[in-house]
Protein backbone atom coordinates (compact mmCIF):
# COMPACT_ATOMS: atom_id res chain seq x y z
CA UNK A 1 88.85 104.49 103.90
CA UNK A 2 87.57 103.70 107.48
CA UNK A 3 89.16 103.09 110.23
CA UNK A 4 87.06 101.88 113.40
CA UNK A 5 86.26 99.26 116.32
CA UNK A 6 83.70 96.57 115.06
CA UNK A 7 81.91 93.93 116.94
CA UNK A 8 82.52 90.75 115.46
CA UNK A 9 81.24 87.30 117.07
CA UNK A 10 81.43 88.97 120.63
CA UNK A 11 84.58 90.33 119.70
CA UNK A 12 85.86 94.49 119.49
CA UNK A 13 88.12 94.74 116.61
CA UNK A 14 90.01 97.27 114.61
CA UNK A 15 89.16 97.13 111.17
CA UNK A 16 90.36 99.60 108.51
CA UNK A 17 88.18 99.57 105.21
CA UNK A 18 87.44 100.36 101.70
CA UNK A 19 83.59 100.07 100.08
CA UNK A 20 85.46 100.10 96.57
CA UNK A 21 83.64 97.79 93.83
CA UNK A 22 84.44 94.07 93.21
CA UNK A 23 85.75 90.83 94.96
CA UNK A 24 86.98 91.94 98.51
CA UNK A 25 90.68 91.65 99.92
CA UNK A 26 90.84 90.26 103.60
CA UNK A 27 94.02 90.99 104.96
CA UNK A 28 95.36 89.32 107.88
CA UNK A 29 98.69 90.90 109.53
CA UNK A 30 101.01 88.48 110.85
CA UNK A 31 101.21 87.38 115.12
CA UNK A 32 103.44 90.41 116.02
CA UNK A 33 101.76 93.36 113.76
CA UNK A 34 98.58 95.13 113.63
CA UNK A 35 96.63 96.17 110.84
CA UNK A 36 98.82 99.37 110.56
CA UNK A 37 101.29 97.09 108.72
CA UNK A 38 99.48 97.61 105.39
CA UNK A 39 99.25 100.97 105.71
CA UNK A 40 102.84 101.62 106.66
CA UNK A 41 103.75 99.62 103.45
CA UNK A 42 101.17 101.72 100.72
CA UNK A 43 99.16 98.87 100.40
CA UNK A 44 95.38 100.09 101.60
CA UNK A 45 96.21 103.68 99.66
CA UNK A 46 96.82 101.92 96.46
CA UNK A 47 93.51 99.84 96.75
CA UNK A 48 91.70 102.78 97.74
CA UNK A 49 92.85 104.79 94.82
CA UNK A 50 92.22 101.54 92.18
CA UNK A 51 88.27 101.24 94.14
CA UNK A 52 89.21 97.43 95.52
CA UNK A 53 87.53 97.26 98.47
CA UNK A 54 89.24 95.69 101.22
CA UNK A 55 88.87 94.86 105.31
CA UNK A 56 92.21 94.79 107.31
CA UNK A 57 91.16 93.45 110.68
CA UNK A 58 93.19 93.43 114.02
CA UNK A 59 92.75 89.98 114.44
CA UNK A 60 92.44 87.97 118.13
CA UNK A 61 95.61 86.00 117.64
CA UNK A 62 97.56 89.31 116.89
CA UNK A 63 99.74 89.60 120.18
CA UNK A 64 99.79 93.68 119.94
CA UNK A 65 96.63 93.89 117.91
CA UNK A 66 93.71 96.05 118.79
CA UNK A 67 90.97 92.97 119.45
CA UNK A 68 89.49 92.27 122.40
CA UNK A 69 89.20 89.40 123.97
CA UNK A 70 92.40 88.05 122.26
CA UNK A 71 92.27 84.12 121.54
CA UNK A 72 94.80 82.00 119.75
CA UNK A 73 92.07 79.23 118.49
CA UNK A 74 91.96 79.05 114.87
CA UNK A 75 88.42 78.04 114.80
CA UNK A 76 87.47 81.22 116.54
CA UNK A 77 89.11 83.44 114.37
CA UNK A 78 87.90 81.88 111.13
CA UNK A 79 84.37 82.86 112.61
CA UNK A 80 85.42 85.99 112.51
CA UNK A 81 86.57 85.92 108.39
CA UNK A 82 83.67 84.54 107.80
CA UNK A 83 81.97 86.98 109.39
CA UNK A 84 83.29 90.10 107.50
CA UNK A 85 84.12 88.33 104.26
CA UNK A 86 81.45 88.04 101.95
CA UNK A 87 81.74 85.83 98.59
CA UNK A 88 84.76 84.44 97.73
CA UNK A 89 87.00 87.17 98.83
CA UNK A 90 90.62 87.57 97.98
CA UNK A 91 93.28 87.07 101.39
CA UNK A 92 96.60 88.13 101.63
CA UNK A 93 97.87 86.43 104.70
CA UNK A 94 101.17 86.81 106.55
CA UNK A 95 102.83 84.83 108.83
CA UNK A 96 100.20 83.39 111.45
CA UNK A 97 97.91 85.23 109.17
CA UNK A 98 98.56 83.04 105.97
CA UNK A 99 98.18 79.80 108.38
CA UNK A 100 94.77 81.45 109.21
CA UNK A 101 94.21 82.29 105.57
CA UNK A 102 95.04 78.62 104.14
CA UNK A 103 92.63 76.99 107.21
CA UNK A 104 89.70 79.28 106.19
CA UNK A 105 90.77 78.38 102.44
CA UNK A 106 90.27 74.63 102.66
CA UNK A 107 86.89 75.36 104.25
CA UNK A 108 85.12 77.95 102.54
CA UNK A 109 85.23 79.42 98.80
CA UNK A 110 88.13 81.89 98.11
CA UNK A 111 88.62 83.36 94.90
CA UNK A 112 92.49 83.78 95.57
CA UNK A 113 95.51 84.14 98.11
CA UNK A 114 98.61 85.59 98.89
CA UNK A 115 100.45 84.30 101.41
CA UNK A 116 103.56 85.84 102.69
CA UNK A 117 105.72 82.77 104.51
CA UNK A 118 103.03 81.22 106.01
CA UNK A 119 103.47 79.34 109.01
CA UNK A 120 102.63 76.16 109.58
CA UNK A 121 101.27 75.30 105.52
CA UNK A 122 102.29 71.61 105.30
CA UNK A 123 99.65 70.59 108.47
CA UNK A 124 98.32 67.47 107.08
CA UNK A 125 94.67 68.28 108.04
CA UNK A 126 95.41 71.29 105.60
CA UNK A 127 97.58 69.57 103.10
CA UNK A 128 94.68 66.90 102.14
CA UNK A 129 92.52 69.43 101.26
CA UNK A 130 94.92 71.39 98.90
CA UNK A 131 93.82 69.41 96.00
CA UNK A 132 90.37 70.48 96.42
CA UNK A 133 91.48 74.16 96.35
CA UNK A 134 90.79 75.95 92.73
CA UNK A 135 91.92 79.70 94.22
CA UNK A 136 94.73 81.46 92.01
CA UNK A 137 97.49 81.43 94.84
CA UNK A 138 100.52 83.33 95.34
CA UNK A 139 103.53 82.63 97.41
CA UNK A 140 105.93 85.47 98.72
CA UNK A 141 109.20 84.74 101.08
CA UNK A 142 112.74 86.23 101.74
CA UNK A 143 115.35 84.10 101.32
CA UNK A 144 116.73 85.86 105.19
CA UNK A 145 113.66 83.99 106.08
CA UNK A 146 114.58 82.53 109.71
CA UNK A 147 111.11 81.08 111.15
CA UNK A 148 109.81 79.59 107.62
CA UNK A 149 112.30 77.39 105.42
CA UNK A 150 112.68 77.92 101.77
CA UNK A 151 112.09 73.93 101.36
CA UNK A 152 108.95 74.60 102.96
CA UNK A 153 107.35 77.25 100.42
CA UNK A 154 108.60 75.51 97.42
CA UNK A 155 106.53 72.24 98.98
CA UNK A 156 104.05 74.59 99.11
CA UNK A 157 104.21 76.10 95.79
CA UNK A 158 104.37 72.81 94.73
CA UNK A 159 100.94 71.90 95.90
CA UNK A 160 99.30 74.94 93.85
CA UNK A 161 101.44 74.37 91.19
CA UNK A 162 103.23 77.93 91.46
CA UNK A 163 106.38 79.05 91.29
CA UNK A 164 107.05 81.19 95.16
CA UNK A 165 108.12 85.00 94.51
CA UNK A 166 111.64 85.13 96.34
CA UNK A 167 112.53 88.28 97.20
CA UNK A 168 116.58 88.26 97.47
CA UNK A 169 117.94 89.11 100.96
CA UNK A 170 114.85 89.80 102.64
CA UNK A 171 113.42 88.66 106.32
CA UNK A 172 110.49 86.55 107.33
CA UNK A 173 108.40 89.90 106.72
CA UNK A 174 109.14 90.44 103.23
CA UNK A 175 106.71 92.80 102.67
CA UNK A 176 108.50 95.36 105.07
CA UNK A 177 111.79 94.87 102.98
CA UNK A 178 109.99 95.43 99.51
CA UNK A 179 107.51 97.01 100.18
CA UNK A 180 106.43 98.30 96.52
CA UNK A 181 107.01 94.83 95.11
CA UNK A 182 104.38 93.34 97.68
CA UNK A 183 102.23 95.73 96.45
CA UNK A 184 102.49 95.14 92.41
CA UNK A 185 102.24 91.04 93.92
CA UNK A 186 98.86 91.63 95.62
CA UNK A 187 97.65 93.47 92.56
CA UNK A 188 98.66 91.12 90.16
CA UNK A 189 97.24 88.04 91.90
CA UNK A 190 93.96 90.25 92.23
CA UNK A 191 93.84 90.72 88.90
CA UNK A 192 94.16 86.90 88.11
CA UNK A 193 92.00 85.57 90.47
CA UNK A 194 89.44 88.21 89.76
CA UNK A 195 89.57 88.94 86.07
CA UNK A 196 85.82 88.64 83.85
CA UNK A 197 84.17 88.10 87.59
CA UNK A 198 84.89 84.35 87.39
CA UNK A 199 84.24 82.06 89.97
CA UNK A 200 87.46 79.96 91.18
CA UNK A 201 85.73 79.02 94.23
């Protein structure tokens, strides 16, 4: 694993990393965490040890990340995913980062996604295109969600015709409050989306 300052489209960011073997994971912390959050949850040691390779980048729209300049235009940061992440990669997304993840989604090839209460999902420039997406997609929130609405991720789920993983009592980070269940959630959707090397693109 790797953990060092990258220049991306004119920009310096953190990115922590795994050459591994396979479709890559893009993970994209959400507007008040850094990439650290996937550590501090087991997540990057468990892909390391199963040889997934994955990028967790301190993104520009992170308010604490380690990126610099810092911008909060979507279009700029999807320059940046599609900078670092290859063919139809795999994003887990939370928060601001599963808005990001849905908006590079309707645009370019993803095998899969999990998104962890995204924000903003039911934008109807995004919601037109949903359709057209063929990704395996997985959608995690806690029901002590107080910035996303449970109404909201089963409209969501609805569009990708998936059932949301609730996880009972638990805050608009999830992840933080189950930490090993995110982790078994992410694998399992990797395996889906990824299984024989088929294209879902």
């Amino acid at each position: 694993m790797k953990d060092e300052t990258v220049d991306i489209r004119n920009y310096q960011c953190r990115m922590i990393s795994n050459k591994g073997k396979g479709s890559p994971i893009i993970l994209l912390h959400g507007y008040m965490f850094t990439s650290d959050v996937w550590n501090e949850i087991g997540l990057l040691r468990v892909l390391e040890q199963r040889n997934i390779p994955f990028k967790a980048v301190d993104m520009p729209y992170g308010k604490i990340s380690e990126s610099s300049p810092r911008t909060s235009s979507a279009e700029k940061n999807l320059s940046i995913i599609s900078s670092i992440a290859g063919k139809e990669p795999v994003i887990v997304g939370a928060s601001l980062g599963g808005y990001i993840a849905l908006k590079y989604s309707v645009t370019y090839p993803v095998r899969g996604l999990v998104l962890a209460a995204p924000v903003m999902s039911m934008q109807e420039d995004l919601v037109k295109h949903y359709p057209n997406l063929h990704a395996k997609v997985s959608i995690v929130y806690g029901d002590g969600d107080n910035i996303v609405s449970a109404s909201e991720m089963k409209k969501l789920s609805r569009q990708f015709n998936t059932e949301p993983n609730v996880y009972k009592n638990a805050s608009h980070p999830a992840y933080l409050d189950y930490p090993e269940r995110f982790v078994e959630d992410v694998l399992a959707l990797y395996a889906a989306a990824t299984e024989n090397g088929a294209s879902h693109g």
